[in-house]
N, C-alpha and C. Protein backbone atom coordinates (compact mmCIF):
# COMPACT_ATOMS: atom_id res chain seq x y z
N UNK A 1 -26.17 -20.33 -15.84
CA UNK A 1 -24.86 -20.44 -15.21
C UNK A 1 -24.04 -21.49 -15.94
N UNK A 2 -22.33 -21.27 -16.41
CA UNK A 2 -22.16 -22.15 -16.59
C UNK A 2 -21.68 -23.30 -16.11
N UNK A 3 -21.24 -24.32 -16.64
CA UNK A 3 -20.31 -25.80 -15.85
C UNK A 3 -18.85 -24.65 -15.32
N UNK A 4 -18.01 -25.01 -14.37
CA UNK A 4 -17.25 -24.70 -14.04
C UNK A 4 -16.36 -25.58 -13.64
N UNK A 5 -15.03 -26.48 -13.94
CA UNK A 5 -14.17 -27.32 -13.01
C UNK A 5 -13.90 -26.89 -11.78
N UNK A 6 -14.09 -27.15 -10.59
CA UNK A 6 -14.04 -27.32 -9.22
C UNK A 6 -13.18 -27.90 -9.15
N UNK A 7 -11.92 -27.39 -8.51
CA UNK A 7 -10.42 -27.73 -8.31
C UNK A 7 -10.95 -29.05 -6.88
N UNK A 8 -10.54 -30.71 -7.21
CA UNK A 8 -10.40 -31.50 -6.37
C UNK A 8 -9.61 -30.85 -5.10
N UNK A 9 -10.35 -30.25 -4.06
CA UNK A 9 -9.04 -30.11 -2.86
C UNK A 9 -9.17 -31.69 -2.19
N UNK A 10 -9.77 -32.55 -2.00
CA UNK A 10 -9.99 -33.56 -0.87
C UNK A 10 -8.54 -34.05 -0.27
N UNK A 11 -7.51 -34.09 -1.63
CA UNK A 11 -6.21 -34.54 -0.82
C UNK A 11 -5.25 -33.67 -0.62
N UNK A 12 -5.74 -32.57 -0.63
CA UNK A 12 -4.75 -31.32 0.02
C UNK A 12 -5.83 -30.68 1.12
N UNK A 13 -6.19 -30.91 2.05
CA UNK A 13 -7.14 -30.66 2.85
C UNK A 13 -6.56 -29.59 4.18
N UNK A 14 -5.60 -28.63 4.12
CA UNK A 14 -5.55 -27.71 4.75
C UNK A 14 -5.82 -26.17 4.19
N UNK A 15 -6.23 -25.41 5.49
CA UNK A 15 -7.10 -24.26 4.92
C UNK A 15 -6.61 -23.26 5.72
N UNK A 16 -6.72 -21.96 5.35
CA UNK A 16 -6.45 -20.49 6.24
C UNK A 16 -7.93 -19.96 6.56
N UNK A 17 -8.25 -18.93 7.56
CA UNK A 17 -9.09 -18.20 7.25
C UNK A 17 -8.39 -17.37 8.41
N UNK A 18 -9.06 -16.03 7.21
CA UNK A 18 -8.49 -14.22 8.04
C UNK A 18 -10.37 -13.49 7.86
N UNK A 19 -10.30 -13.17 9.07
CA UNK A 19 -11.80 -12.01 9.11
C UNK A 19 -11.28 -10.50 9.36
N UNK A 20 -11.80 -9.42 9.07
CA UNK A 20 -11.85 -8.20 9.02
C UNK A 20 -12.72 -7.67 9.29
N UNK A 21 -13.04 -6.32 9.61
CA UNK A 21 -13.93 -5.35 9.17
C UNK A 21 -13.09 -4.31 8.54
N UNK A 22 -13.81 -3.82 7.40
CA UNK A 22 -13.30 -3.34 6.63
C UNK A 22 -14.18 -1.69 6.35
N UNK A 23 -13.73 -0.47 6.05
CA UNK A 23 -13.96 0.51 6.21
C UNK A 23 -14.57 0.62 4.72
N UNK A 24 -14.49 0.14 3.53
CA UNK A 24 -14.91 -0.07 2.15
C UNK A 24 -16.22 -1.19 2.46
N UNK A 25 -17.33 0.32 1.49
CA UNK A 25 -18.37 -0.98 0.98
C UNK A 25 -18.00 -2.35 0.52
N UNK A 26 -19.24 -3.25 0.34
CA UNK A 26 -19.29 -4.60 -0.27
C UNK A 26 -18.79 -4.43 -1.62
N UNK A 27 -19.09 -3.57 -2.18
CA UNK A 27 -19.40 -3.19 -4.07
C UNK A 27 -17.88 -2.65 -4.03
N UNK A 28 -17.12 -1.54 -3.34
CA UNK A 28 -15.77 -1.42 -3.54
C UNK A 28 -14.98 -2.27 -3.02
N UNK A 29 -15.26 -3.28 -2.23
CA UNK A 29 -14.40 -4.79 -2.24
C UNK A 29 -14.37 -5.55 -3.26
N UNK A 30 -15.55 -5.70 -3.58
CA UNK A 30 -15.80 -6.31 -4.81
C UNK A 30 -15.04 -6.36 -6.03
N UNK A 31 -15.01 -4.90 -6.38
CA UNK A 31 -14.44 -4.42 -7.30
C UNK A 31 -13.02 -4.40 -6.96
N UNK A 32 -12.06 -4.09 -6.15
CA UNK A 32 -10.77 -4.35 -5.79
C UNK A 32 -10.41 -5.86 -6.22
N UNK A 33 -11.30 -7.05 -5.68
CA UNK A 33 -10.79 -8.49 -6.01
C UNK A 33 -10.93 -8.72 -7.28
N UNK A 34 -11.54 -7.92 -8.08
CA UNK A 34 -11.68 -8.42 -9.64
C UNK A 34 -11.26 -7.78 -10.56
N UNK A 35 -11.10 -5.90 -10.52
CA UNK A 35 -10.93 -5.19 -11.16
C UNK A 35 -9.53 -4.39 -11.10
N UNK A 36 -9.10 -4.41 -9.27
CA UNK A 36 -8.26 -2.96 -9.04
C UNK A 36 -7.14 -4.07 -8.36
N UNK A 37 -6.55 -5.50 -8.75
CA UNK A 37 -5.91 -6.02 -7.87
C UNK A 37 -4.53 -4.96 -7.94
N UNK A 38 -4.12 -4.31 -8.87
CA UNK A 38 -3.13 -3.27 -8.75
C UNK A 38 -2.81 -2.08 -8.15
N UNK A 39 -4.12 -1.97 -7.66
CA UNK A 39 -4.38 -1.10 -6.65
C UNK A 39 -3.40 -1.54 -4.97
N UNK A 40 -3.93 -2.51 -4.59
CA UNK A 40 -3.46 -3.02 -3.42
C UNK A 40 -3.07 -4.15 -3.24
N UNK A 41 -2.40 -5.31 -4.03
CA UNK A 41 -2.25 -6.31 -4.12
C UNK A 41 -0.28 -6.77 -5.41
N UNK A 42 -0.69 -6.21 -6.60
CA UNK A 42 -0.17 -6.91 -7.71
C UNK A 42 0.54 -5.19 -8.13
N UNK A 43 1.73 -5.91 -8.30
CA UNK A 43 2.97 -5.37 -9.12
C UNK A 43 1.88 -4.41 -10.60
N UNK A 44 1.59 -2.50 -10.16
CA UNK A 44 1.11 -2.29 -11.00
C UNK A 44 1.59 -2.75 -12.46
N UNK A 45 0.99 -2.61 -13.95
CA UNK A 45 1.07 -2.82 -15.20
C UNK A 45 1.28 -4.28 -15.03
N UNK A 46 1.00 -5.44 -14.11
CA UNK A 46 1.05 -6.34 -14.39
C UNK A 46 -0.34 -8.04 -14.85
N UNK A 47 -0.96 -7.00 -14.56
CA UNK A 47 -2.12 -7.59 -13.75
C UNK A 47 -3.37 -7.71 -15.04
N UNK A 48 -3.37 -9.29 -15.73
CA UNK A 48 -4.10 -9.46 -17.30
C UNK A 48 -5.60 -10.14 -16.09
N UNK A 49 -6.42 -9.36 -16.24
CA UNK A 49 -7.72 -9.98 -15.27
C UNK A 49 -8.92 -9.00 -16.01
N UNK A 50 -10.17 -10.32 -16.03
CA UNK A 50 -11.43 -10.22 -16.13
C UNK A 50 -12.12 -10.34 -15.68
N UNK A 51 -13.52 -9.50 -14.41
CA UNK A 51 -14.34 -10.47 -13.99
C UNK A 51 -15.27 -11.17 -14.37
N UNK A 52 -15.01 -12.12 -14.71
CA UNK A 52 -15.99 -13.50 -15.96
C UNK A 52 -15.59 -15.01 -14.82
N UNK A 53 -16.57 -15.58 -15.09
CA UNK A 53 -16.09 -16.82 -14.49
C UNK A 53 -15.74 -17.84 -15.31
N UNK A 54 -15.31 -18.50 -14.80
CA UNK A 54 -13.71 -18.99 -16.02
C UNK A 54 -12.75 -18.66 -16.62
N UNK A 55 -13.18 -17.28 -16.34
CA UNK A 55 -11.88 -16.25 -17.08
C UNK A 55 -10.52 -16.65 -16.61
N UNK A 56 -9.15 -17.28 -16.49
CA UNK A 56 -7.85 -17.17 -16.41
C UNK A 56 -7.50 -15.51 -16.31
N UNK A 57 -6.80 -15.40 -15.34
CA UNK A 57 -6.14 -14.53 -15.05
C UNK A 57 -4.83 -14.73 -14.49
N UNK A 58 -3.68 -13.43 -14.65
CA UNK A 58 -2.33 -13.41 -14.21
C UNK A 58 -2.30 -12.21 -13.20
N UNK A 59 -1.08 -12.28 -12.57
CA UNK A 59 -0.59 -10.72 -11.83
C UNK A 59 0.76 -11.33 -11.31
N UNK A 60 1.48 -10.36 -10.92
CA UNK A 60 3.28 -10.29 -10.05
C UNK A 60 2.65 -9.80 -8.60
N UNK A 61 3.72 -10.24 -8.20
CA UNK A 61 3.65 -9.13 -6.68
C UNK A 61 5.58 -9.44 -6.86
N UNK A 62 5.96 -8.23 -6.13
CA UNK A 62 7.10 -8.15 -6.07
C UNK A 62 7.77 -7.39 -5.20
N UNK A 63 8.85 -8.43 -4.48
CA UNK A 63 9.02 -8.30 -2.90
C UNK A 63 10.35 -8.34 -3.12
N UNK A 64 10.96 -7.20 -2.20
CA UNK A 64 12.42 -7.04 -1.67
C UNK A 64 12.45 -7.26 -0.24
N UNK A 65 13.24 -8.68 -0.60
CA UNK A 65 13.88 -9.35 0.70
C UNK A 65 15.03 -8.09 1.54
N UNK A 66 15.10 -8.43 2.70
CA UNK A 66 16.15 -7.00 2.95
C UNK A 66 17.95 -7.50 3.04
N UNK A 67 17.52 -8.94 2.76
CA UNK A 67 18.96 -9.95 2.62
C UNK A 67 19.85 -9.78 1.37
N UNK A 68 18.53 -9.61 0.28
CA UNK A 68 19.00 -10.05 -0.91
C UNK A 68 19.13 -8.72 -1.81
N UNK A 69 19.99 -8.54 -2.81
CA UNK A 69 20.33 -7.40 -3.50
C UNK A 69 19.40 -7.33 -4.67
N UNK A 70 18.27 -8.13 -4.95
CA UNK A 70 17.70 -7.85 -5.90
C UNK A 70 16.30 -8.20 -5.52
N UNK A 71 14.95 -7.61 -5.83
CA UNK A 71 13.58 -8.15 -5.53
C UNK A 71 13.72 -9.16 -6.49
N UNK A 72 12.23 -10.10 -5.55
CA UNK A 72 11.83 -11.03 -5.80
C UNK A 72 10.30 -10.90 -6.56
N UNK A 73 10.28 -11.85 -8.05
CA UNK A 73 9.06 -11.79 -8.75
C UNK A 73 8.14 -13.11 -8.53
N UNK A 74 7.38 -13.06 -8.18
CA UNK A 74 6.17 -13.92 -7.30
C UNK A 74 4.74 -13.68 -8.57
N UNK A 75 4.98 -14.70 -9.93
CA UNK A 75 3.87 -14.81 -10.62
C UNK A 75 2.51 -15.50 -10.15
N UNK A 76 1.39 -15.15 -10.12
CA UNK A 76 0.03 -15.87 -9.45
C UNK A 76 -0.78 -15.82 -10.71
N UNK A 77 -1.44 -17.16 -10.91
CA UNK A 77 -2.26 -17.35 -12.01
C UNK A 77 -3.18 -17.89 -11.27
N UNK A 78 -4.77 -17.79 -11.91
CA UNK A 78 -6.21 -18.40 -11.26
C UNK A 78 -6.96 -17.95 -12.39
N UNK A 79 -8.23 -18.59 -12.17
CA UNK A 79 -9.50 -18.35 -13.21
C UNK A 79 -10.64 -18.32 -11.62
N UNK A 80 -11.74 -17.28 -12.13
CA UNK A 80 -12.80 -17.04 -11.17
C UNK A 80 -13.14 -18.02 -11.24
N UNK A 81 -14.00 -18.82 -9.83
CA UNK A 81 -14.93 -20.25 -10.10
C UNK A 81 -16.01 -19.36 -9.83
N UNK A 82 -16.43 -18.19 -8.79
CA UNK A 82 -17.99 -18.10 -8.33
C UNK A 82 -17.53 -16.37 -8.47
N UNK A 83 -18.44 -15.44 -9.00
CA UNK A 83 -18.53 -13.87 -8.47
C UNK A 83 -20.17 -13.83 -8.19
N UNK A 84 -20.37 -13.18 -7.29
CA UNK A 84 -21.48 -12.39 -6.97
C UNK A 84 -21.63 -11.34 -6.26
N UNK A 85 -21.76 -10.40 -7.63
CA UNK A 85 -20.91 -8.78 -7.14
C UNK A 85 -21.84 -8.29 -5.53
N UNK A 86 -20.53 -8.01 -4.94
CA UNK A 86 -21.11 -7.22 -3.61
C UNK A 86 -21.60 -8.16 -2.90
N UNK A 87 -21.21 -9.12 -2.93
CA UNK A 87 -21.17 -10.35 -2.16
C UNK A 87 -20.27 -11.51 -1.95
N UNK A 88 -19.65 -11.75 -3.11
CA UNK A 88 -18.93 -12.86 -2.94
C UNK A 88 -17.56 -12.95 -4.26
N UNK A 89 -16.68 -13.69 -3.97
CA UNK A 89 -15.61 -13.61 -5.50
C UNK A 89 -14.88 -15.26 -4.83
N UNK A 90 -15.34 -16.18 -5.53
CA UNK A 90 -14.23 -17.39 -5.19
C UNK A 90 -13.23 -17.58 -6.75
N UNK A 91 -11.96 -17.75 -6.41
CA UNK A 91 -11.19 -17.63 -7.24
C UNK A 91 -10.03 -18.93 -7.20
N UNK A 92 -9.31 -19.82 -8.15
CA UNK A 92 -8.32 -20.50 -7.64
C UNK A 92 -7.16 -19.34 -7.74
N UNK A 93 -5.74 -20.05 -6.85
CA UNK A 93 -4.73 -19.04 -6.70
C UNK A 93 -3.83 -20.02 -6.88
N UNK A 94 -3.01 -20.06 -7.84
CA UNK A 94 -1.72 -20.81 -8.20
C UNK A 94 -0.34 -19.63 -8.06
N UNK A 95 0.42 -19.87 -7.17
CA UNK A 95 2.18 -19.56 -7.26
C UNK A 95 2.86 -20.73 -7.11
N UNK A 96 4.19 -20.25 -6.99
CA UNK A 96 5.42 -21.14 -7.22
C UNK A 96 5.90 -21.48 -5.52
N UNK A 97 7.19 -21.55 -5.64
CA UNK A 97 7.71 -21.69 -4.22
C UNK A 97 7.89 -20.84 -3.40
N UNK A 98 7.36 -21.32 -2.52
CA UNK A 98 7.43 -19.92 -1.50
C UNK A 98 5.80 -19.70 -1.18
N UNK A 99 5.67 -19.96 -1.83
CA UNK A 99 3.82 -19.64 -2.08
C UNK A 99 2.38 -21.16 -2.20
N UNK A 100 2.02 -21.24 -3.13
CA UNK A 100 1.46 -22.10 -2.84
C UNK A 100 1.91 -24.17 -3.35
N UNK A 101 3.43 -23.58 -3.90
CA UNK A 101 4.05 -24.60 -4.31
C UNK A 101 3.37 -25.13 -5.41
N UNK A 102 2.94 -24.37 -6.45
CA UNK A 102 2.32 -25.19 -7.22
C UNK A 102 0.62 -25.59 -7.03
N UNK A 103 0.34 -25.52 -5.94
CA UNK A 103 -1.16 -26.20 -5.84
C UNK A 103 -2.14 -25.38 -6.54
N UNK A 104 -3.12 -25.99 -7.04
CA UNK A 104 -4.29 -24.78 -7.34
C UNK A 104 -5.29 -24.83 -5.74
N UNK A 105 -4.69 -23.79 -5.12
CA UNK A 105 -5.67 -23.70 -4.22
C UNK A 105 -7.12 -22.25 -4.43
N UNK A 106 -7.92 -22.26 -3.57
CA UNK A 106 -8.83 -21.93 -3.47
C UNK A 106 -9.13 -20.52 -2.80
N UNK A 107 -9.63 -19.62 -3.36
CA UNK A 107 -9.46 -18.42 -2.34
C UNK A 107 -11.10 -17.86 -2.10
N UNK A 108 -11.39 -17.82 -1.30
CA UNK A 108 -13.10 -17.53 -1.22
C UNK A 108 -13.25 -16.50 -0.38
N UNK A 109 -13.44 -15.18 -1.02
CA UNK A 109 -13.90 -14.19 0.03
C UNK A 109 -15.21 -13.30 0.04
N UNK A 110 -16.09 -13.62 1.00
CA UNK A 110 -17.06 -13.42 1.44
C UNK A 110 -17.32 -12.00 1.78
N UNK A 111 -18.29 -10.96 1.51
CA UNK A 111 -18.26 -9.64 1.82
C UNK A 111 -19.82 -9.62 2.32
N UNK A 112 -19.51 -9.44 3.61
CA UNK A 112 -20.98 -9.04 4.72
C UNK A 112 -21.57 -7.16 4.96
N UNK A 113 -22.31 -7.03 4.12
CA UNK A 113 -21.82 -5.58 5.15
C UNK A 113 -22.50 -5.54 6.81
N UNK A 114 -21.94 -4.46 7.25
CA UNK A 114 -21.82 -4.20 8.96
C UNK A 114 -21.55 -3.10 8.93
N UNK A 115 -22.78 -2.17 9.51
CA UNK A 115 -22.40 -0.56 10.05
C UNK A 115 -22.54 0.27 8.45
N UNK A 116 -21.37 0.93 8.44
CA UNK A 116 -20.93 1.25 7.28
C UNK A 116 -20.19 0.91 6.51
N UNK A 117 -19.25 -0.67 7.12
CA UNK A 117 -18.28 -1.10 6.03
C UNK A 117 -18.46 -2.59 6.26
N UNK A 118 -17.74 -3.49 5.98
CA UNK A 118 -17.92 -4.59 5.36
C UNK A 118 -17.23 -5.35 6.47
N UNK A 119 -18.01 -6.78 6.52
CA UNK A 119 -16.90 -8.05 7.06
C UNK A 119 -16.69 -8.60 5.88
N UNK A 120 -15.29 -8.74 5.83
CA UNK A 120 -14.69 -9.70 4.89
C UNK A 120 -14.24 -10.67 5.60
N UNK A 121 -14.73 -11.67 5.12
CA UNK A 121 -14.28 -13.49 5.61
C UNK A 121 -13.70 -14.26 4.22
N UNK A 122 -12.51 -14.41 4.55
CA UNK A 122 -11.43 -15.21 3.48
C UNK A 122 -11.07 -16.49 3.57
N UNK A 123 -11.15 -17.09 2.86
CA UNK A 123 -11.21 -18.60 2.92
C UNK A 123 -10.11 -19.27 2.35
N UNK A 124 -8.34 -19.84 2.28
CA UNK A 124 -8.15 -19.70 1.68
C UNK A 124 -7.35 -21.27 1.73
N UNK A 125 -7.63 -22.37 0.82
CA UNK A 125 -8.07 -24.05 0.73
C UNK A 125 -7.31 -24.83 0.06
N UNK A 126 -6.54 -25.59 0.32
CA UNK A 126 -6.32 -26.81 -0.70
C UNK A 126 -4.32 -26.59 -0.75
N UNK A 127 -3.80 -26.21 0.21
CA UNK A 127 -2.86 -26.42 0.29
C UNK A 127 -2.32 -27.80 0.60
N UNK A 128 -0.93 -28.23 -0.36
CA UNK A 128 -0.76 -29.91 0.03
C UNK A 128 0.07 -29.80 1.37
N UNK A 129 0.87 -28.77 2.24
CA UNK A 129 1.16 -29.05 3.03
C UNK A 129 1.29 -27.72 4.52
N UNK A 130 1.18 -27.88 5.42
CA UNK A 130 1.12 -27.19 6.83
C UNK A 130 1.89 -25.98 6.85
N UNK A 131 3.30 -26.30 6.09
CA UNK A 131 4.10 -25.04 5.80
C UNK A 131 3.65 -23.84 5.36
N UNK A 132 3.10 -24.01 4.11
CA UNK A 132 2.48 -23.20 3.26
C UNK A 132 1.28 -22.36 3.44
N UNK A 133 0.58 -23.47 4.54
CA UNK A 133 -0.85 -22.92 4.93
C UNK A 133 -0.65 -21.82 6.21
N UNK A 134 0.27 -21.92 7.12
CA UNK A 134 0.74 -21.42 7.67
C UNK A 134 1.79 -20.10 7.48
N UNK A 135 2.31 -20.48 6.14
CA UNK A 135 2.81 -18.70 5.90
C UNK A 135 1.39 -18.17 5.30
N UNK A 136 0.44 -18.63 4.59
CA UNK A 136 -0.42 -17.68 4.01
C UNK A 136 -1.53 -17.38 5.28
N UNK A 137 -1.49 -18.03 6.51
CA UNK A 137 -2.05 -17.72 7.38
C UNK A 137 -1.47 -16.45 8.20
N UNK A 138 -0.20 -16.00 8.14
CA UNK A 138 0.83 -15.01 8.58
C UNK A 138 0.00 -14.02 7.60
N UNK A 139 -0.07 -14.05 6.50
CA UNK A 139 0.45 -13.11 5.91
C UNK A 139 -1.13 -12.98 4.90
N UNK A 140 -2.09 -13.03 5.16
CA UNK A 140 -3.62 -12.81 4.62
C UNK A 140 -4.35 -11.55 5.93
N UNK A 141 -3.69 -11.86 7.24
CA UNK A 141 -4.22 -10.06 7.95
C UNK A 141 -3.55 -8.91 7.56
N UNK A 142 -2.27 -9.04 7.25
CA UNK A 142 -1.46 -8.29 6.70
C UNK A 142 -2.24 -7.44 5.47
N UNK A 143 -2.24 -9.03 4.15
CA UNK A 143 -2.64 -8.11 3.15
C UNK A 143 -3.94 -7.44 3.28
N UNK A 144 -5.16 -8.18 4.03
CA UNK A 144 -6.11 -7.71 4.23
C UNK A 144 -6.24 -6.02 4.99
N UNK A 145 -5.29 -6.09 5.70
CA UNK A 145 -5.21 -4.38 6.33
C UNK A 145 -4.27 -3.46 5.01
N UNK A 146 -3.80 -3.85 4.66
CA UNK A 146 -2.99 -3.14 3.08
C UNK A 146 -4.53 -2.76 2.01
N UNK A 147 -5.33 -3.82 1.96
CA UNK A 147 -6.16 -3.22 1.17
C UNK A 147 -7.24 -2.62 1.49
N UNK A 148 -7.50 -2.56 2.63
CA UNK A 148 -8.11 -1.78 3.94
C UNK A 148 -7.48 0.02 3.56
N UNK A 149 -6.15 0.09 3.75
CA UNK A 149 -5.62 1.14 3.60
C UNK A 149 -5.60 2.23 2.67
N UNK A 150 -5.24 0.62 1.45
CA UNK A 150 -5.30 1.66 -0.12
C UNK A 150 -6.59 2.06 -0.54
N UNK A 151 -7.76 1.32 -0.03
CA UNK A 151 -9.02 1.88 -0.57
C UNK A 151 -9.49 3.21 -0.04
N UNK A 152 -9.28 3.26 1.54
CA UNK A 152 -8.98 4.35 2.18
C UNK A 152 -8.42 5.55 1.47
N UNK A 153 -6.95 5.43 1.02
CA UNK A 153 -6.18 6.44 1.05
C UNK A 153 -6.99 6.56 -0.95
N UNK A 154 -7.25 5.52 -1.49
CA UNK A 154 -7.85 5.86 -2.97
C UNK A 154 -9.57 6.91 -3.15
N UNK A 155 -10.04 6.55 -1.72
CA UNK A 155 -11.60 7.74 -1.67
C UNK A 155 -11.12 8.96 -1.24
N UNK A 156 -10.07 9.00 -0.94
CA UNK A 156 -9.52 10.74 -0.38
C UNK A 156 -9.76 11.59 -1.41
């Protein structure tokens, strides 16, 4: 295994967590957080990702406000810290404003299976302030039922 830098959270010490059950195996979760984020997540053709640990990776997501006359481009950069396929993917998640302000926070999602599909438990760490942790707390059941959907509507 190699050394990996472990993003200091101690002085940004607020955290989200979203749970699911999810209708997708462990192994096609898996593969969505590392391989298919364009699938259900990231602005397709945008999305430069490896699953390697340490690998740096990019993606867009891109959102039309219903105020504003033009969408909004929302760049996210991270490098994997932990994969263990069909089990686990911890990743840092860096955006801009609006998002994680800059922080390298922490995203850790856990894949249990149950029944026939999966608990996913998301972890998501190291925000410097309440605001922030709190919109990604809004808005992590959301995406989590979006990729719930597309994997769905992608085994048809």
């Amino acid at each position: 295994m190699q050394d990996v830098t472990i993003p200091d959270l101690s002085s940004r010490p607020h955290r989200v967590q979203a749970e699911r059950l999810m209708a997708a195996t462990p192994t096609e979760l898996f593969r969505a957080w590392t391989e298919r984020f364009d699938l259900w997540f990231a602005q397709p053709g945008t999305v430069l990702m490896q699953p390697r640990v340490d690998a740096p990776f990019f993606f867009e997501t891109v959102y039309q406000p219903e105020d504003k006359p033009a969408a909004e481009r929302h760049p996210h950069y991270g490098r994997f810290l932990r994969l263990e396929p069909g089990r686990l993917v911890e990743m840092t998640w860096v955006t801009g404003a609006g998002g994680t302000e800059g922080a390298e926070t922490v995203v850790t999602v856990e894949l249990v299976p149950k029944g026939g599909g999966t608990l996913l438990k998301l972890t998501h760490a190291g925000f410097a302030g309440e605001a922030a942790a709190r919109q990604h707390e809004a808005a992590w059941p959301m995406v989590l039922e979006q990729l719930d959907q597309r994997l769905a509507a992608d085994r048809r």
